[in-house]
Protein backbone atom coordinates (compact mmCIF):
# COMPACT_ATOMS: atom_id res chain seq x y z
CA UNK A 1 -25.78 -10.87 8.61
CA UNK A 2 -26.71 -13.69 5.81
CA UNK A 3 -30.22 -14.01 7.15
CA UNK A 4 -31.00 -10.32 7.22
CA UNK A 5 -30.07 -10.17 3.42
CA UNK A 6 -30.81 -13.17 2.24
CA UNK A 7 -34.02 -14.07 4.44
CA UNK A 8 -35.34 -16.74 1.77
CA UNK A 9 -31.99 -19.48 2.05
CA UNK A 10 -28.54 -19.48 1.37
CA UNK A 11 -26.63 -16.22 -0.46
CA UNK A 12 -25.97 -16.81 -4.20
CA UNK A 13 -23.58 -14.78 -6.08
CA UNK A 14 -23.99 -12.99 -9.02
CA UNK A 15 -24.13 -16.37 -11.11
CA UNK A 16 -27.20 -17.33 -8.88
CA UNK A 17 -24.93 -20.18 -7.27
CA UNK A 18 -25.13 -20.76 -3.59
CA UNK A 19 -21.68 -18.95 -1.88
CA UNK A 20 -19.40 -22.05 -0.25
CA UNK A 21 -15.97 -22.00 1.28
CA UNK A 22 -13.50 -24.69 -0.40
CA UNK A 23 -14.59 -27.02 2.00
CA UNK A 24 -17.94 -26.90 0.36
CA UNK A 25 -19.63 -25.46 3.69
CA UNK A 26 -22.62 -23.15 2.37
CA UNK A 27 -21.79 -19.43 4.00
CA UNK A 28 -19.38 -16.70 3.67
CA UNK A 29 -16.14 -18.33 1.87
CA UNK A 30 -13.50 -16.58 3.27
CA UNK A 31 -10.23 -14.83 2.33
CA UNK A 32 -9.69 -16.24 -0.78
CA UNK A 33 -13.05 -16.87 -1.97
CA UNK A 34 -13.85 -13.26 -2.28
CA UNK A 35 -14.43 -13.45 -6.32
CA UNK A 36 -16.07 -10.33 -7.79
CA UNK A 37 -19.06 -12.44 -8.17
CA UNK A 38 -18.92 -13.34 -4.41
CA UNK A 39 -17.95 -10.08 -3.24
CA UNK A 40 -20.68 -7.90 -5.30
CA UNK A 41 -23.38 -9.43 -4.59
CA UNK A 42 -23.18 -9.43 -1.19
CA UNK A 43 -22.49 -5.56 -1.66
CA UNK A 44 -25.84 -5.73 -3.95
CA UNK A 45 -28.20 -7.68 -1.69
CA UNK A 46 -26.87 -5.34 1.43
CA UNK A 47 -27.75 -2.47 -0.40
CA UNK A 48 -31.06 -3.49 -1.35
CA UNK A 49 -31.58 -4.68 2.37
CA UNK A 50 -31.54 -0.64 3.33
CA UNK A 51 -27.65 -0.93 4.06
CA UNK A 52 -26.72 2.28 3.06
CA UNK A 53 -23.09 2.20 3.61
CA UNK A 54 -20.85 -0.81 2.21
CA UNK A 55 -17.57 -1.79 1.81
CA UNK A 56 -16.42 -5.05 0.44
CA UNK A 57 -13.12 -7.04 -0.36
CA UNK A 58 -12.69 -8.62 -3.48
CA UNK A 59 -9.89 -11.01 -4.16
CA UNK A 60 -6.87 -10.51 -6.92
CA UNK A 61 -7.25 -11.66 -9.92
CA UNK A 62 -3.71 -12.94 -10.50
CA UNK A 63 -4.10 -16.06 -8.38
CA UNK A 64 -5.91 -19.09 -8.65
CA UNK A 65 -8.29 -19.27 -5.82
CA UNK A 66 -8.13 -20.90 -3.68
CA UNK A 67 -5.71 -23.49 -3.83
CA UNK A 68 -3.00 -21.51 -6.35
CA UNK A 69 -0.67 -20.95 -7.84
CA UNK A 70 0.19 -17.92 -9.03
CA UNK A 71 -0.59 -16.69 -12.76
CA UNK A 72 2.03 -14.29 -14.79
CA UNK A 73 0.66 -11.70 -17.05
CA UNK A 74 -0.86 -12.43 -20.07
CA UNK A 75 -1.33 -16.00 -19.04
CA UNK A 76 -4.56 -17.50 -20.22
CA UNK A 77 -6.02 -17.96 -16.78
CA UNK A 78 -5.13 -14.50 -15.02
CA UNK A 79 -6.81 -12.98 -18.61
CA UNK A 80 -10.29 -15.33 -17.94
CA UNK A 81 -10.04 -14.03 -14.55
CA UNK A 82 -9.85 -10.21 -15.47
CA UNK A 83 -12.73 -11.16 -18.25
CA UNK A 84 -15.09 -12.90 -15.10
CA UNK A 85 -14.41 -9.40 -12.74
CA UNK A 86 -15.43 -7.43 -15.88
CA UNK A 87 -18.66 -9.42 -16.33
CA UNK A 88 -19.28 -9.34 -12.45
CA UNK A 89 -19.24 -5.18 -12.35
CA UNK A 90 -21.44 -5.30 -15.18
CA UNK A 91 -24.03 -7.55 -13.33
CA UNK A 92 -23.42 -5.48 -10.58
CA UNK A 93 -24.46 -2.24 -12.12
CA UNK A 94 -27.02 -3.87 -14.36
CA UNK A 95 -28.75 -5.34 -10.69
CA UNK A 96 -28.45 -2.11 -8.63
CA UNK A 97 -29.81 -0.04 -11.92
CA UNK A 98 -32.88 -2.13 -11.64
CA UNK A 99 -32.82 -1.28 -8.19
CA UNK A 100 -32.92 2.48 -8.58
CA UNK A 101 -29.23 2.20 -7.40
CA UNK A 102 -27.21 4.20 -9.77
CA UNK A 103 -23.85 7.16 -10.24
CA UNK A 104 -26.67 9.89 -9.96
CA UNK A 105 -27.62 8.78 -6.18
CA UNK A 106 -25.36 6.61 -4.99
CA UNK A 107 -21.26 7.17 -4.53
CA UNK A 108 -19.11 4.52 -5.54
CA UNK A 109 -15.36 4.34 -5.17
CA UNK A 110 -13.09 1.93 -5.76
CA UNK A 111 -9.31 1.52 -4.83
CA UNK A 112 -6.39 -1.52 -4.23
CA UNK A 113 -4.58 -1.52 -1.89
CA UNK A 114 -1.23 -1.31 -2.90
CA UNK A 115 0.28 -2.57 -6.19
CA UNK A 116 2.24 -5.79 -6.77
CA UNK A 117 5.69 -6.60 -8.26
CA UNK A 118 5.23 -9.89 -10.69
CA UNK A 119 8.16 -12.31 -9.70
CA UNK A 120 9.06 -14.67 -13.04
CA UNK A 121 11.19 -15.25 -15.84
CA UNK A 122 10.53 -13.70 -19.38
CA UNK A 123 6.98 -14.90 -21.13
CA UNK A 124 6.76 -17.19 -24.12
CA UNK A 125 6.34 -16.45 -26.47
CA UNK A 126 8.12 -13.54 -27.17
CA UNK A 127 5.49 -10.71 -27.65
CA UNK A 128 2.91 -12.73 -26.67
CA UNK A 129 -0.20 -10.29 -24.94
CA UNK A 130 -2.43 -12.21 -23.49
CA UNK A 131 -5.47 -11.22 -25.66
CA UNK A 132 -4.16 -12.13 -29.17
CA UNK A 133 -1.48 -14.82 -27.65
CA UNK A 134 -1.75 -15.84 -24.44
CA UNK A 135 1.66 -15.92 -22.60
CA UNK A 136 3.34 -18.71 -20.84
CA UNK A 137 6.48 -18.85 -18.10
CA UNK A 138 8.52 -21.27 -17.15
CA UNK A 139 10.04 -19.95 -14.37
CA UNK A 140 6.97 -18.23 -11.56
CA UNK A 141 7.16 -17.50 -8.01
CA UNK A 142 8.86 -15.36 -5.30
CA UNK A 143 12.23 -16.19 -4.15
CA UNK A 144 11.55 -17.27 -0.54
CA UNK A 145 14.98 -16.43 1.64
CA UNK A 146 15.28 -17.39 4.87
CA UNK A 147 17.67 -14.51 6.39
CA UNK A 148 18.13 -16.43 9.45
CA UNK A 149 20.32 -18.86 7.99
CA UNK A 150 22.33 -16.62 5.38
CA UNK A 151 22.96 -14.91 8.18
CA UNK A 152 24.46 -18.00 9.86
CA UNK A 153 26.34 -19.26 7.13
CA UNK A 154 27.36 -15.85 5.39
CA UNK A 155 27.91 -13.79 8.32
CA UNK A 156 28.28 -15.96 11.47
CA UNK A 157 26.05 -13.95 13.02
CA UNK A 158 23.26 -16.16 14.59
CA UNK A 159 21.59 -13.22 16.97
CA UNK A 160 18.61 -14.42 17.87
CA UNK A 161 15.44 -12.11 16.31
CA UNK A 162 11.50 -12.54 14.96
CA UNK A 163 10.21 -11.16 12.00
CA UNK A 164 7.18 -10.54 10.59
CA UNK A 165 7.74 -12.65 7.05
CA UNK A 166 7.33 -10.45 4.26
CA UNK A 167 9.12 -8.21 1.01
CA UNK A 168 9.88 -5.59 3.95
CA UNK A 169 10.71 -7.42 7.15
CA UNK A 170 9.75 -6.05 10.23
CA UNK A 171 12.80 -7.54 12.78
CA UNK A 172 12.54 -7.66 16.08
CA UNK A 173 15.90 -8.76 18.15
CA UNK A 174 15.22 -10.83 21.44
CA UNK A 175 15.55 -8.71 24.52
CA UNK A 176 14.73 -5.86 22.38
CA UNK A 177 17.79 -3.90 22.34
CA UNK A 178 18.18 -0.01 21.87
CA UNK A 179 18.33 0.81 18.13
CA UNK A 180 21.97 1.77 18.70
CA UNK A 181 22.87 -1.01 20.87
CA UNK A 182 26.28 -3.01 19.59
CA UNK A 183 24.29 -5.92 18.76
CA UNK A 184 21.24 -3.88 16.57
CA UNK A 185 24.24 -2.18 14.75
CA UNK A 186 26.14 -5.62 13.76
CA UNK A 187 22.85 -7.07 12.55
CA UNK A 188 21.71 -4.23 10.65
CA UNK A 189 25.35 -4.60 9.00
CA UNK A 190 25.30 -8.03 8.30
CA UNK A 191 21.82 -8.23 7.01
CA UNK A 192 23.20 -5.50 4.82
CA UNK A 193 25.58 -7.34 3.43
CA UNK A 194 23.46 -10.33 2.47
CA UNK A 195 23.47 -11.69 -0.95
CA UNK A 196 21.77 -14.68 -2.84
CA UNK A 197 22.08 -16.69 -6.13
CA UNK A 198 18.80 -15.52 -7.68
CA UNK A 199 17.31 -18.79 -9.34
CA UNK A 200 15.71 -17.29 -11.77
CA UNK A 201 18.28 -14.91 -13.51
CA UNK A 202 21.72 -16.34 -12.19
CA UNK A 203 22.69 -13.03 -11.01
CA UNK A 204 24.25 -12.53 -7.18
CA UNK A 205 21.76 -10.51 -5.87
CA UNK A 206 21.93 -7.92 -2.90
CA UNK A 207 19.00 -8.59 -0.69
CA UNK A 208 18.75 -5.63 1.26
CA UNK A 209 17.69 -1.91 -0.53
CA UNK A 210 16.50 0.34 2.41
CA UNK A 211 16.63 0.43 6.19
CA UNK A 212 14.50 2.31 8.67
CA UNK A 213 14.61 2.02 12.58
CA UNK A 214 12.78 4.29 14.61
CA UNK A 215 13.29 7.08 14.03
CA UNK A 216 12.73 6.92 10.28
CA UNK A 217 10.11 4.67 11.04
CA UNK A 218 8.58 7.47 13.18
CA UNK A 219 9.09 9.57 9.89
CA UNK A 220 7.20 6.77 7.89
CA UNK A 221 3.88 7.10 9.96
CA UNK A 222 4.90 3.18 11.16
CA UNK A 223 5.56 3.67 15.18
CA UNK A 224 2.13 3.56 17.00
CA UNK A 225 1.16 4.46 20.42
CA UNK A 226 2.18 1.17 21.98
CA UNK A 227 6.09 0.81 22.57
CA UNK A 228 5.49 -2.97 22.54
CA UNK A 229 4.65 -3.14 18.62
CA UNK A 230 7.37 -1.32 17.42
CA UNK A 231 10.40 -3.01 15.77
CA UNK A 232 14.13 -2.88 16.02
CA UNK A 233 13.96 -2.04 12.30
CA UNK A 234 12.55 -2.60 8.70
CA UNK A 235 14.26 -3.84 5.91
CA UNK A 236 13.27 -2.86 2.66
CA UNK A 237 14.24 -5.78 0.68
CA UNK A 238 14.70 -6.28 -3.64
CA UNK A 239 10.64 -6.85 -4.43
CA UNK A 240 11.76 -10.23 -6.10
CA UNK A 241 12.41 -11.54 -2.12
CA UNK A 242 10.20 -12.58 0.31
CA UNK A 243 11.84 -12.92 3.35
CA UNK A 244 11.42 -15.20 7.01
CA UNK A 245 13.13 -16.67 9.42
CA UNK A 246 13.61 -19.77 10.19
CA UNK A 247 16.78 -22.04 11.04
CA UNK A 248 20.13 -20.86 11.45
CA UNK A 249 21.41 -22.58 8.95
CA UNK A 250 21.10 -23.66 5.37
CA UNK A 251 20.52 -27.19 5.31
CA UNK A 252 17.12 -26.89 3.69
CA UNK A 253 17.89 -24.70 0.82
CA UNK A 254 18.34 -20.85 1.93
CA UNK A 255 16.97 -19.63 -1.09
CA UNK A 256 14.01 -21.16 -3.22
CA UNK A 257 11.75 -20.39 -5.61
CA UNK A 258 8.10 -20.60 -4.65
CA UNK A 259 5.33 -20.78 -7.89
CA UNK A 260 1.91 -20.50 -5.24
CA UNK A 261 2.85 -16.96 -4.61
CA UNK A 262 4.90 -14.66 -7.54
CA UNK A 263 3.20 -11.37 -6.41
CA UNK A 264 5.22 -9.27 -4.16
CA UNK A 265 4.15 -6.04 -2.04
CA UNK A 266 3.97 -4.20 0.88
CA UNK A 267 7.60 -2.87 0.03
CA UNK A 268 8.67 0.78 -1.33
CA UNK A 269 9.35 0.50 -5.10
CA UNK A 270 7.35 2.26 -6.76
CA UNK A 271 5.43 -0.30 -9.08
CA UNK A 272 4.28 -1.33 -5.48
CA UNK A 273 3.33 2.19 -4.39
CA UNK A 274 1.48 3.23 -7.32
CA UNK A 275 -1.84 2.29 -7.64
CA UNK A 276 -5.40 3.88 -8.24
CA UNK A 277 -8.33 5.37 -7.41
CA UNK A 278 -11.67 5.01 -9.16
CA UNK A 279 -14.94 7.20 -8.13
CA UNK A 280 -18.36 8.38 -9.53
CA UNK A 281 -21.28 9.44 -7.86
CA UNK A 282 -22.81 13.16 -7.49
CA UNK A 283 -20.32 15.64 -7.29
CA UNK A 284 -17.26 13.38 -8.83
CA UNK A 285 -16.19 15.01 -12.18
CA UNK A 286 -16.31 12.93 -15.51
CA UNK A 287 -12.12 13.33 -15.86
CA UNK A 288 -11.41 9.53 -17.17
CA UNK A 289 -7.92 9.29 -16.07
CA UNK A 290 -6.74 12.05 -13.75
CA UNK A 291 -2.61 11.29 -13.73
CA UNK A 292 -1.40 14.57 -12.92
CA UNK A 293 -3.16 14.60 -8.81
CA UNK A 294 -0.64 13.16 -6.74
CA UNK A 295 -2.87 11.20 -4.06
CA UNK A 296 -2.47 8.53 -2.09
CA UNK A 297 -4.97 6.73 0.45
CA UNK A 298 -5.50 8.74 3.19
CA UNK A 299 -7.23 11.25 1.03
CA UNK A 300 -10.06 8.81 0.26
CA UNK A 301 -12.22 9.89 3.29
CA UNK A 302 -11.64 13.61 3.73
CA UNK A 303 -12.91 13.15 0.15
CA UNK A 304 -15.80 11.35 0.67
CA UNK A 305 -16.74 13.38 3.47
CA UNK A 306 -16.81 16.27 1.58
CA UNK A 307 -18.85 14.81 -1.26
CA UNK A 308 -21.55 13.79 1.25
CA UNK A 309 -22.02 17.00 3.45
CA UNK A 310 -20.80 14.85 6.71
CA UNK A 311 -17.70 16.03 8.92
CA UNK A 312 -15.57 13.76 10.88
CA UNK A 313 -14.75 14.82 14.90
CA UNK A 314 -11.31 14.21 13.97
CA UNK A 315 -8.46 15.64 11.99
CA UNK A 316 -7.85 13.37 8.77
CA UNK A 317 -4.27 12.79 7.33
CA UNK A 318 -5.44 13.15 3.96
CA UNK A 319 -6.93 15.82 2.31
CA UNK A 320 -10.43 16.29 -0.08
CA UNK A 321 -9.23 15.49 -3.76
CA UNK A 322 -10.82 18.56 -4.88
CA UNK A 323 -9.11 18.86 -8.27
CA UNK A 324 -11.66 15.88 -9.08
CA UNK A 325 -15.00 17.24 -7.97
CA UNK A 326 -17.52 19.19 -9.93
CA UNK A 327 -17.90 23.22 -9.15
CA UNK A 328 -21.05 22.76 -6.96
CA UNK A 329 -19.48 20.49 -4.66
CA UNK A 330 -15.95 21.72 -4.06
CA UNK A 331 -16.60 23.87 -0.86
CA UNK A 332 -16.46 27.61 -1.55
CA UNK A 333 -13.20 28.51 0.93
CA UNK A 334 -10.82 25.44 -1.41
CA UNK A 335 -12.04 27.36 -4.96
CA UNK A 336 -10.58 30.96 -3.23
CA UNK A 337 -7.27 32.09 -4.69
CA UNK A 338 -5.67 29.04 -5.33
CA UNK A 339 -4.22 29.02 -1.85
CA UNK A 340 -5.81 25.49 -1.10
CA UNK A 341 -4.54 23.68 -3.83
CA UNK A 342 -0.59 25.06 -3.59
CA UNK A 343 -1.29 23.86 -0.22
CA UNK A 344 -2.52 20.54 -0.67
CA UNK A 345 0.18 19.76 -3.08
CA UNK A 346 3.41 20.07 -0.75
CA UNK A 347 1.47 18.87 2.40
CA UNK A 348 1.07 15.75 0.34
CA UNK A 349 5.14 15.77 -0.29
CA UNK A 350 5.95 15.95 3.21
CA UNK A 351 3.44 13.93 4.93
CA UNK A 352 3.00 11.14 2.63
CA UNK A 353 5.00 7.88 3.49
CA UNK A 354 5.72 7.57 0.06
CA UNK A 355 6.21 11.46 -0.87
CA UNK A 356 9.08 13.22 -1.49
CA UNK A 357 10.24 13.78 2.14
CA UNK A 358 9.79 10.07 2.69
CA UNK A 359 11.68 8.36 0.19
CA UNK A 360 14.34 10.85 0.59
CA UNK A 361 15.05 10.46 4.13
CA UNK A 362 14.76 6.65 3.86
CA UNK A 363 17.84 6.87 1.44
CA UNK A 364 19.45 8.88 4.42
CA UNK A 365 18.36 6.34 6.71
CA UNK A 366 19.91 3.90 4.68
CA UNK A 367 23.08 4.83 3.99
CA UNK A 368 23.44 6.16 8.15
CA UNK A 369 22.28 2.37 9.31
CA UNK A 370 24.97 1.16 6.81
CA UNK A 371 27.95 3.67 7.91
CA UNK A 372 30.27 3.48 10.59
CA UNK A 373 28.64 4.42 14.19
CA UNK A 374 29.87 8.12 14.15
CA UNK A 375 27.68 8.77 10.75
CA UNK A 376 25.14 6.64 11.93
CA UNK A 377 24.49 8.49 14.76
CA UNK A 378 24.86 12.15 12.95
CA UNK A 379 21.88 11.06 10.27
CA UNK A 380 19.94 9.99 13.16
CA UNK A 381 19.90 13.39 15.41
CA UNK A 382 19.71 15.07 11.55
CA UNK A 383 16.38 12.69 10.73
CA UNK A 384 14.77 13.64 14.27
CA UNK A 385 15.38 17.47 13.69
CA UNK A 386 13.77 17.22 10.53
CA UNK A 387 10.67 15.07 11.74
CA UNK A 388 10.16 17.23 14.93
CA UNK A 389 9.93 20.34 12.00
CA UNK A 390 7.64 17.83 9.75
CA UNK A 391 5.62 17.29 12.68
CA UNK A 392 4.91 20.66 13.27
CA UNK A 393 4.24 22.14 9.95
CA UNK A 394 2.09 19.01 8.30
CA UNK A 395 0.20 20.31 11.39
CA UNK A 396 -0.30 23.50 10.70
CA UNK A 397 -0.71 22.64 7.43
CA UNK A 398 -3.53 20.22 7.75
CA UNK A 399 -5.86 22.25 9.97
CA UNK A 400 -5.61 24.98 7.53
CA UNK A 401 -6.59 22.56 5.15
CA UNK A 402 -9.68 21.30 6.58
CA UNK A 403 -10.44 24.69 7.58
CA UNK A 404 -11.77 25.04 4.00
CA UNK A 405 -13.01 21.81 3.80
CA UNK A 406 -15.41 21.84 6.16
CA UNK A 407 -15.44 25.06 8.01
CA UNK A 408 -15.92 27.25 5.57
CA UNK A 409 -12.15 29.15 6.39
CA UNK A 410 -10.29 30.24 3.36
CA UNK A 411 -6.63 29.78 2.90
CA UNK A 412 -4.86 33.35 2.00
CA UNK A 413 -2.37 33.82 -0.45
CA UNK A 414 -0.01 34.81 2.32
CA UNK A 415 -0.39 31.80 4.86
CA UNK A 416 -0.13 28.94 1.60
CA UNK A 417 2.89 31.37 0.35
CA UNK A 418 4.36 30.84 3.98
CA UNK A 419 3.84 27.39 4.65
CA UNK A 420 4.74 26.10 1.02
CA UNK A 421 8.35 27.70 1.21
CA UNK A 422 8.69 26.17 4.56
CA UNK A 423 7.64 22.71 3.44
CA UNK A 424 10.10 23.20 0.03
CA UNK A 425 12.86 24.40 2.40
CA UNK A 426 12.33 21.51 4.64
CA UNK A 427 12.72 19.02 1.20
CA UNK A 428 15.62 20.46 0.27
CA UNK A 429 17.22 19.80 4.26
CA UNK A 430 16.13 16.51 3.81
CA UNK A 431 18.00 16.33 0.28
CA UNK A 432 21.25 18.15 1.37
CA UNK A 433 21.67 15.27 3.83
CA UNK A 434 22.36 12.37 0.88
CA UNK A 435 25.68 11.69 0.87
């Protein structure tokens, strides 16, 4: 692609300075060397190339790339790094300006990911903010636990399983037993059970917070079509652990504390679930900060598509974040008696990994995996009921949905009356089933 947009020699970022990897190899750096700078101005020089779609990846800001480690708030070089992305977006929109690139022809939207939990001790000094005093830690980094050997030496349990390292462990037992199999149960139990010395507080911490196999798994939106990639189960760990596996013992330290990485994420708390959502363009309102539209990302492209006059051959899982959009461009059939929006509001509850039906039947999940096999296997036919009836109605709900959207089909009062007392009668199923 460099040579198409970039015809005269090497791509320079924003700065004007020739993009390298570390290795000093002139080209696209990688990963980690996705600055703002970097990242933009290959975004820029596509667009001004006649690219008219572009997406682009830019690296966090709260690590030094690309060798590390990791910076805590407020510390002096995670606040120059916030300062350079600031001064990149401005070059940005200053360059595609000139360009005739601008919010009244051109829709931008930006997003992360996910959000992260900071692992560290307290700052120094005390009340320091990072723009008047810049903060300073002595203690930074995840706590890297290797569950294989607590399991060993806490448990005596040295079943042999994989995992995909992370905050929330995928495991996968060897021989890939049934999720109710003797052996599944026992580890499920002792990995339940696990505690470590956390080296930066002192406390005795429990390692495990949630567990999903399956069938809350199925619940989550995390089983795909191929039997092969799902797991025995998740485990939802404390966001201050990152866990692996690795020998079944401890004689290299079980438990450490790991200052290149302090960021933790793809768990369920919520400082990890909550993030944003920035857009302008034609059609976006001028709200500043909309915190009342519960969204999440699967509502990004129904959106867009909305916004530019396109419709997908598919059904979306998300729905058009109308609440956000000026008059002219909300479609006539979502703006109709307000059936739409009572509508898009409990869909969202139910469907949503992280909405209300979610969260509350991984907390029935939870304490079912942790019971005795009698309860365990009562939450589980309870958890499949309720996602069979999920199933169903997000689908019902959904088509409705995009009915308006993009076919011009109006919601009545009647059918979002219907559908939203079935979808808060199925919430409060889901509740009645905490013990």
């Amino acid at each position: 692609m460099a040579p198409q947009i970039s015809p005269s020699g090497p791509m320079t970022d924003l700065d004007g300075n020739v993009i390298q990897d570390p290795q000093h190899r002139i080209g696209f750096p990688g990963f980690d060397g996705m600055a703002a700078k970097v990242s933009l101005s290959y975004v820029a020089s596509m667009q001004e190339h006649g690219i008219p779609i572009t997406y682009a990846y830019i690296s966090d800001a709260h690590d030094n790339h690309p060798t590390g480690p990791a910076y805590g708030p407020g510390q002096a070089g995670y606040v120059a790094a916030l300062k350079a992305y600031d001064s990149a977006f401005g070059q940005f929109f200053t360059r595609l300006a000139n360009d005739g690139i601008n919010k009244s022809n051109t829709l931008f939207v930006f997003t992360a990911d996910e959000g992260d939990h900071f692992v560290g001790g307290a700052p120094s000094p005390a009340g320091c903010d990072g723009v008047n005093t810049p903060c300073t830690y002595s203690q930074i980094g995840e706590i890297n636990a290797n569950l294989a050997g607590l399991l060993a030496t806490e448990r005596g349990n040295t079943t042999a399983f994989k995992v995909h390292s992370d905050d929330a462990p995928t495991v996968y037992i060897t021989g890939n037993p049934a999720r109710d199999a003797a052996v599944t149960r026992t580890l499920e139990h002792d990995m339940s059970a696990l505690t470590a010395v956390n080296p930066i507080t002192g406390n005795t911490d429990t390692i495990a917070q949630f567990f999903a196999d399956p069938v809350e798994m199925r619940i989550l939106h995390m089983v795909t079509a191929d039997p092969a990639r799902t797991p025995t189960f998740t485990l939802f760990a404390d966001p201050n652990y990152f866990l692996f596996a690795a020998a079944p013992n401890c004689n290299s330290p079980c438990v450490t504390e790991v200052p290149g990485f302090a960021w933790n994420h793809g768990d369920v708390q919520s400082d990890i679930t909550t993030t944003w959502l920035g857009m302008v363009g034609p059609g976006v309102t001028n709200l500043g900060i909309d915190n009342t539209t519960w969204s999440d990302h699967t509502d990004i492209r129904p959106t867009l598509m909305v916004l530019l006059g396109l419709k997908d051959d598919y059904s979306h899982d998300g729905r058009a974040l109308t609440e956000d959009l000026d008059g002219w461009a909300r479609p006539e059939a979502t703006r109709l008696n307000g059936g739409y929006a009572r509508l898009a509001v409990i869909y969202k509850q139910i469907d949503a990994a992280v909405g209300q039906f979610g969260l509350v039947t991984l907390m029935v999940s939870t304490d079912g995996i942790n019971g005795n096999d009698s309860l365990y296997a009562q939450k589980e036919s309870q958890l499949s009921s309720l996602n069979s009836q999920r199933d169903a109605l997000a689908a019902q709900m959904i088509a409705l949905l995009e009915g308006a959207e993009f076919n011009g089909q109006a919601i009545t009062q009647q059918q979002a009356k219907a559908l939203v007392a079935q979808g808060q009668a199925l919430l409060g199923q889901a509740n009645a089933l905490l013990s």
